[in-house]
Protein backbone atom coordinates (compact mmCIF):
# COMPACT_ATOMS: atom_id res chain seq x y z
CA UNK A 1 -98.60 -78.84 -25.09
CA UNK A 2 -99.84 -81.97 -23.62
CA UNK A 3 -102.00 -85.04 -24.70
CA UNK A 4 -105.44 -84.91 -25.14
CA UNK A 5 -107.44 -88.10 -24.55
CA UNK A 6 -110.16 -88.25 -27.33
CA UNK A 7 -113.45 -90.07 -26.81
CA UNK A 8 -112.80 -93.62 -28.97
CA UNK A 9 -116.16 -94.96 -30.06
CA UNK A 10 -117.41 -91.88 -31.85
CA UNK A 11 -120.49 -91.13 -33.74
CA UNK A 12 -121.47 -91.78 -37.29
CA UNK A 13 -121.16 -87.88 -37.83
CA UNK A 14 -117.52 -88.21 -36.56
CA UNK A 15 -115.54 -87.04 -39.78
CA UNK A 16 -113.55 -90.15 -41.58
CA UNK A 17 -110.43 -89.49 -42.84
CA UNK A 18 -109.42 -91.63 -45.65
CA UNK A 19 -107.96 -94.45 -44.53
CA UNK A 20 -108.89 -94.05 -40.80
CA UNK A 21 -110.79 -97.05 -39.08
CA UNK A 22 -112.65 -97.40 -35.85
CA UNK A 23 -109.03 -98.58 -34.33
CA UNK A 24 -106.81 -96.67 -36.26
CA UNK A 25 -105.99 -93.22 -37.06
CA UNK A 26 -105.91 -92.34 -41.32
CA UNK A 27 -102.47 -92.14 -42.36
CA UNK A 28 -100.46 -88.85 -41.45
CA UNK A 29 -100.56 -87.52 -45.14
CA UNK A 30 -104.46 -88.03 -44.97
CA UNK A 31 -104.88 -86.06 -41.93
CA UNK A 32 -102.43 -83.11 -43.41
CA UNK A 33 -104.94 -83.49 -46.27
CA UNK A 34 -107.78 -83.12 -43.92
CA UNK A 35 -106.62 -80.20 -42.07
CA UNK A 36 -105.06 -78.15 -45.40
CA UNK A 37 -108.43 -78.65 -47.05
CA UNK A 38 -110.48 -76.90 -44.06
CA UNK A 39 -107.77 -74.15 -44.83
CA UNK A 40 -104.85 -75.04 -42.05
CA UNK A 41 -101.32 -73.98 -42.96
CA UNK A 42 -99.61 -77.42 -42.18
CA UNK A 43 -96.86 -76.87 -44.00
CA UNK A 44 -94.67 -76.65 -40.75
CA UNK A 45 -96.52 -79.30 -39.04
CA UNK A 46 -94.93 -82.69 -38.28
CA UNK A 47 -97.92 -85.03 -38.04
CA UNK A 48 -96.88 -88.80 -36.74
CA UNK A 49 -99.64 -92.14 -36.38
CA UNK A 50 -99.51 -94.79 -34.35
CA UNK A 51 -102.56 -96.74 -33.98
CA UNK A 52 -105.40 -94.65 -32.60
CA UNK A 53 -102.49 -91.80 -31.35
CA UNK A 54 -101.70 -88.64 -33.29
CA UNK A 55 -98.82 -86.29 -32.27
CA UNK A 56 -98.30 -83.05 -33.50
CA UNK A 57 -94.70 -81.29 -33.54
CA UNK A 58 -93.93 -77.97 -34.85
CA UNK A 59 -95.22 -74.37 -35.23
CA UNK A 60 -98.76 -72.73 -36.20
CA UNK A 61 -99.67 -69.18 -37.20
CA UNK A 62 -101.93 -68.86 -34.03
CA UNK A 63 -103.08 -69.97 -30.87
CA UNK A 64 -106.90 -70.35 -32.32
CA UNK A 65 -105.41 -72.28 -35.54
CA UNK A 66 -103.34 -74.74 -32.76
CA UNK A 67 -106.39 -75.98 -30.69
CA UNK A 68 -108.22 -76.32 -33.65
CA UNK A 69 -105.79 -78.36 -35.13
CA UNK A 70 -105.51 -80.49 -32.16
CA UNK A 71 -109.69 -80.81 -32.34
CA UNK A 72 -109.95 -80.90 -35.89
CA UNK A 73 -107.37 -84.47 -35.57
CA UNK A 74 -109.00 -85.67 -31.96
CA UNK A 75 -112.75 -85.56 -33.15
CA UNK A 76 -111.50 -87.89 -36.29
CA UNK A 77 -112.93 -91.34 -36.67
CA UNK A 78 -110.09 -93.62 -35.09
CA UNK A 79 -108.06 -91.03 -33.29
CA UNK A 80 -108.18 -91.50 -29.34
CA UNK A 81 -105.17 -89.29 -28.13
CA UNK A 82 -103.86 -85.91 -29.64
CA UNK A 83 -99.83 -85.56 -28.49
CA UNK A 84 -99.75 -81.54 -29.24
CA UNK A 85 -96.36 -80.58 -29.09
CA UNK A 86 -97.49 -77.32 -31.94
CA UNK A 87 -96.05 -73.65 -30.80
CA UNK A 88 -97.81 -70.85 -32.11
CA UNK A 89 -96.87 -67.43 -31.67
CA UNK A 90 -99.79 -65.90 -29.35
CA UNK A 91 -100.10 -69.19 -27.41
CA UNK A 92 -100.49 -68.33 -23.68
CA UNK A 93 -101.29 -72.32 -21.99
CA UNK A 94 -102.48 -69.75 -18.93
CA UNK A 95 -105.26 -68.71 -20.71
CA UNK A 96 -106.53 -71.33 -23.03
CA UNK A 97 -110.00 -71.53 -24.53
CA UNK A 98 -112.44 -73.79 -22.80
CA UNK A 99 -113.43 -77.11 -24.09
CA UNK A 100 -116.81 -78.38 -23.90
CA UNK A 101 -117.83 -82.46 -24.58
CA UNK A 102 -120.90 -82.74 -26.42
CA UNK A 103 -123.44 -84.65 -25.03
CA UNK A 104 -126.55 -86.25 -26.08
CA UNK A 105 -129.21 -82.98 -26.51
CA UNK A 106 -126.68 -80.23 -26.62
CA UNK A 107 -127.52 -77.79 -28.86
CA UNK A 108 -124.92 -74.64 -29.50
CA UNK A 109 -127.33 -72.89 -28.08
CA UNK A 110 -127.58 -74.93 -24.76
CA UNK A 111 -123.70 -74.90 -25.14
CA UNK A 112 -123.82 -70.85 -24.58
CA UNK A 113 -126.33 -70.70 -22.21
CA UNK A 114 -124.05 -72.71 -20.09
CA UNK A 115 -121.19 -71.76 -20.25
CA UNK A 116 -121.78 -68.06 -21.27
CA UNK A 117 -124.93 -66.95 -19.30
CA UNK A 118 -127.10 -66.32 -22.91
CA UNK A 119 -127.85 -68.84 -25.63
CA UNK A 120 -127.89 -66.27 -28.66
CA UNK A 121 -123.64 -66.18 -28.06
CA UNK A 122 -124.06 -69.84 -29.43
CA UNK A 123 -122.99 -67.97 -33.21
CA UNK A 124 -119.18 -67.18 -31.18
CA UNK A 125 -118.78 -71.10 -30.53
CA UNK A 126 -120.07 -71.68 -34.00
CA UNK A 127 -117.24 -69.06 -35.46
CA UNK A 128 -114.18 -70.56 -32.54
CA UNK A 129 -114.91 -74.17 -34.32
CA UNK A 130 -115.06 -73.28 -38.03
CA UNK A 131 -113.89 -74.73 -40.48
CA UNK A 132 -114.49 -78.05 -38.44
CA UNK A 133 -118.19 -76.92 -37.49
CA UNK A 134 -119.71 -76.41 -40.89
CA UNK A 135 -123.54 -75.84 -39.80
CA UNK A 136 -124.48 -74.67 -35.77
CA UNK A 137 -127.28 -77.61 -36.25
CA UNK A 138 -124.35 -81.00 -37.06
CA UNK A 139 -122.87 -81.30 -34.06
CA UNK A 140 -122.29 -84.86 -32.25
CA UNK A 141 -122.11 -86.63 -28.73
CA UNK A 142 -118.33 -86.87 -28.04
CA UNK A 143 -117.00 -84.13 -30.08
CA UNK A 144 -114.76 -81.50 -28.41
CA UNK A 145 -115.29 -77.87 -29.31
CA UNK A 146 -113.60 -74.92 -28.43
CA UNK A 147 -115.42 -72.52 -26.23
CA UNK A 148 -113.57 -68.99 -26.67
CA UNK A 149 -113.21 -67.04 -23.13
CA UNK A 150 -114.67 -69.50 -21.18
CA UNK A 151 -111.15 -70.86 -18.76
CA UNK A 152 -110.91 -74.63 -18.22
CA UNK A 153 -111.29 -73.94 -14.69
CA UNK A 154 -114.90 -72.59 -15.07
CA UNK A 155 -115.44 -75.51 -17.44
CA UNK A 156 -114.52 -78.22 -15.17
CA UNK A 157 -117.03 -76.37 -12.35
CA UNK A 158 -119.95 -75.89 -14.96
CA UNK A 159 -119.54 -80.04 -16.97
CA UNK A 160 -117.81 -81.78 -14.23
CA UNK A 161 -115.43 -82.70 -16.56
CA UNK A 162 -111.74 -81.98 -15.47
CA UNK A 163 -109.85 -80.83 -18.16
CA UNK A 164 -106.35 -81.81 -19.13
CA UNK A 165 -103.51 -79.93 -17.09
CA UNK A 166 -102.35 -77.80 -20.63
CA UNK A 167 -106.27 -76.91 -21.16
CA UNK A 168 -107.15 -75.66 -17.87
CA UNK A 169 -103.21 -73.42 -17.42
CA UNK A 170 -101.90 -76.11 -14.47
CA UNK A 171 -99.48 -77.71 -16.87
């Protein structure tokens, strides 16, 4: 649970929502379009929008199917902070998945190598991102993606990036 600040002047590749603009989130039924159509379960998912700032209330049928959610709305065209306030059943916030912000050049395969040790586990942070990751080759500068075993604390020491308090188990 937390909020998750979302990088606002995203890429082309960003995925548009109907309805979403540069400013502005898409409308909440859009987005629980958006997320039932990559195969989410929404159904007990409260999603509010004001402006460019989603939040999420209610319950999910995992941990893996929460921070995707919460990704799957951030990385949207005109979204800028994610308010997760989701419960799923397995959710541990002491041992989250890492996040990793792409940057321009990174390649999956860079992705693994760094945070991993060996590039060929790129397929693992391929499989932790699907449905939003549709291809290992289309992803963008900006976008978050989930980086399975691989703690926020390690994360912050390997990008320099600090991570949110929920992400990295301090919240």
């Amino acid at each position: 649970m937390g909020i998750f600040d979302f990088f606002k002047g995203k890429s082309k590749a960003a995925p548009a929502v109907a309805g979403a603009t540069d400013s502005s989130a898409a409308p909440a039924e859009a987005l629980a379009k958006e997320l039932e159509s990559q195969g989410f379960d929404v159904s007990t998912v409260d999603i509010e929008v004001d402006g460019d700032r989603v939040t999420l209330n209610g319950a999910v049928n995992s941990r893996a199917d929460l921070e995707k959610i919460v990704l799957t709305v951030g990385n949207s065209k005109g979204v800028a902070q994610v308010e997760n306030s989701l419960i799923a059943p397995d959710h541990d916030p002491t041992q989250p998945s890492g996040i990793h912000i792409v940057v321009e050049g990174d390649t999956l395969w860079k992705i693994a190598e760094a945070h991993y040790g060996n590039g060929a586990r790129y397929e693992e942070i391929f499989e932790a991102n699907k449905p939003m990751l549709k291809h290992p080759d289309k992803i963008y500068p900006g976008q978050r993606l989930r980086l399975p075993g691989a703690g926020g604390v390690a994360l912050a020491e390997a990008s320099g990036w600090a991570p949110p308090a929920e992400i990295a188990g301090k919240g």
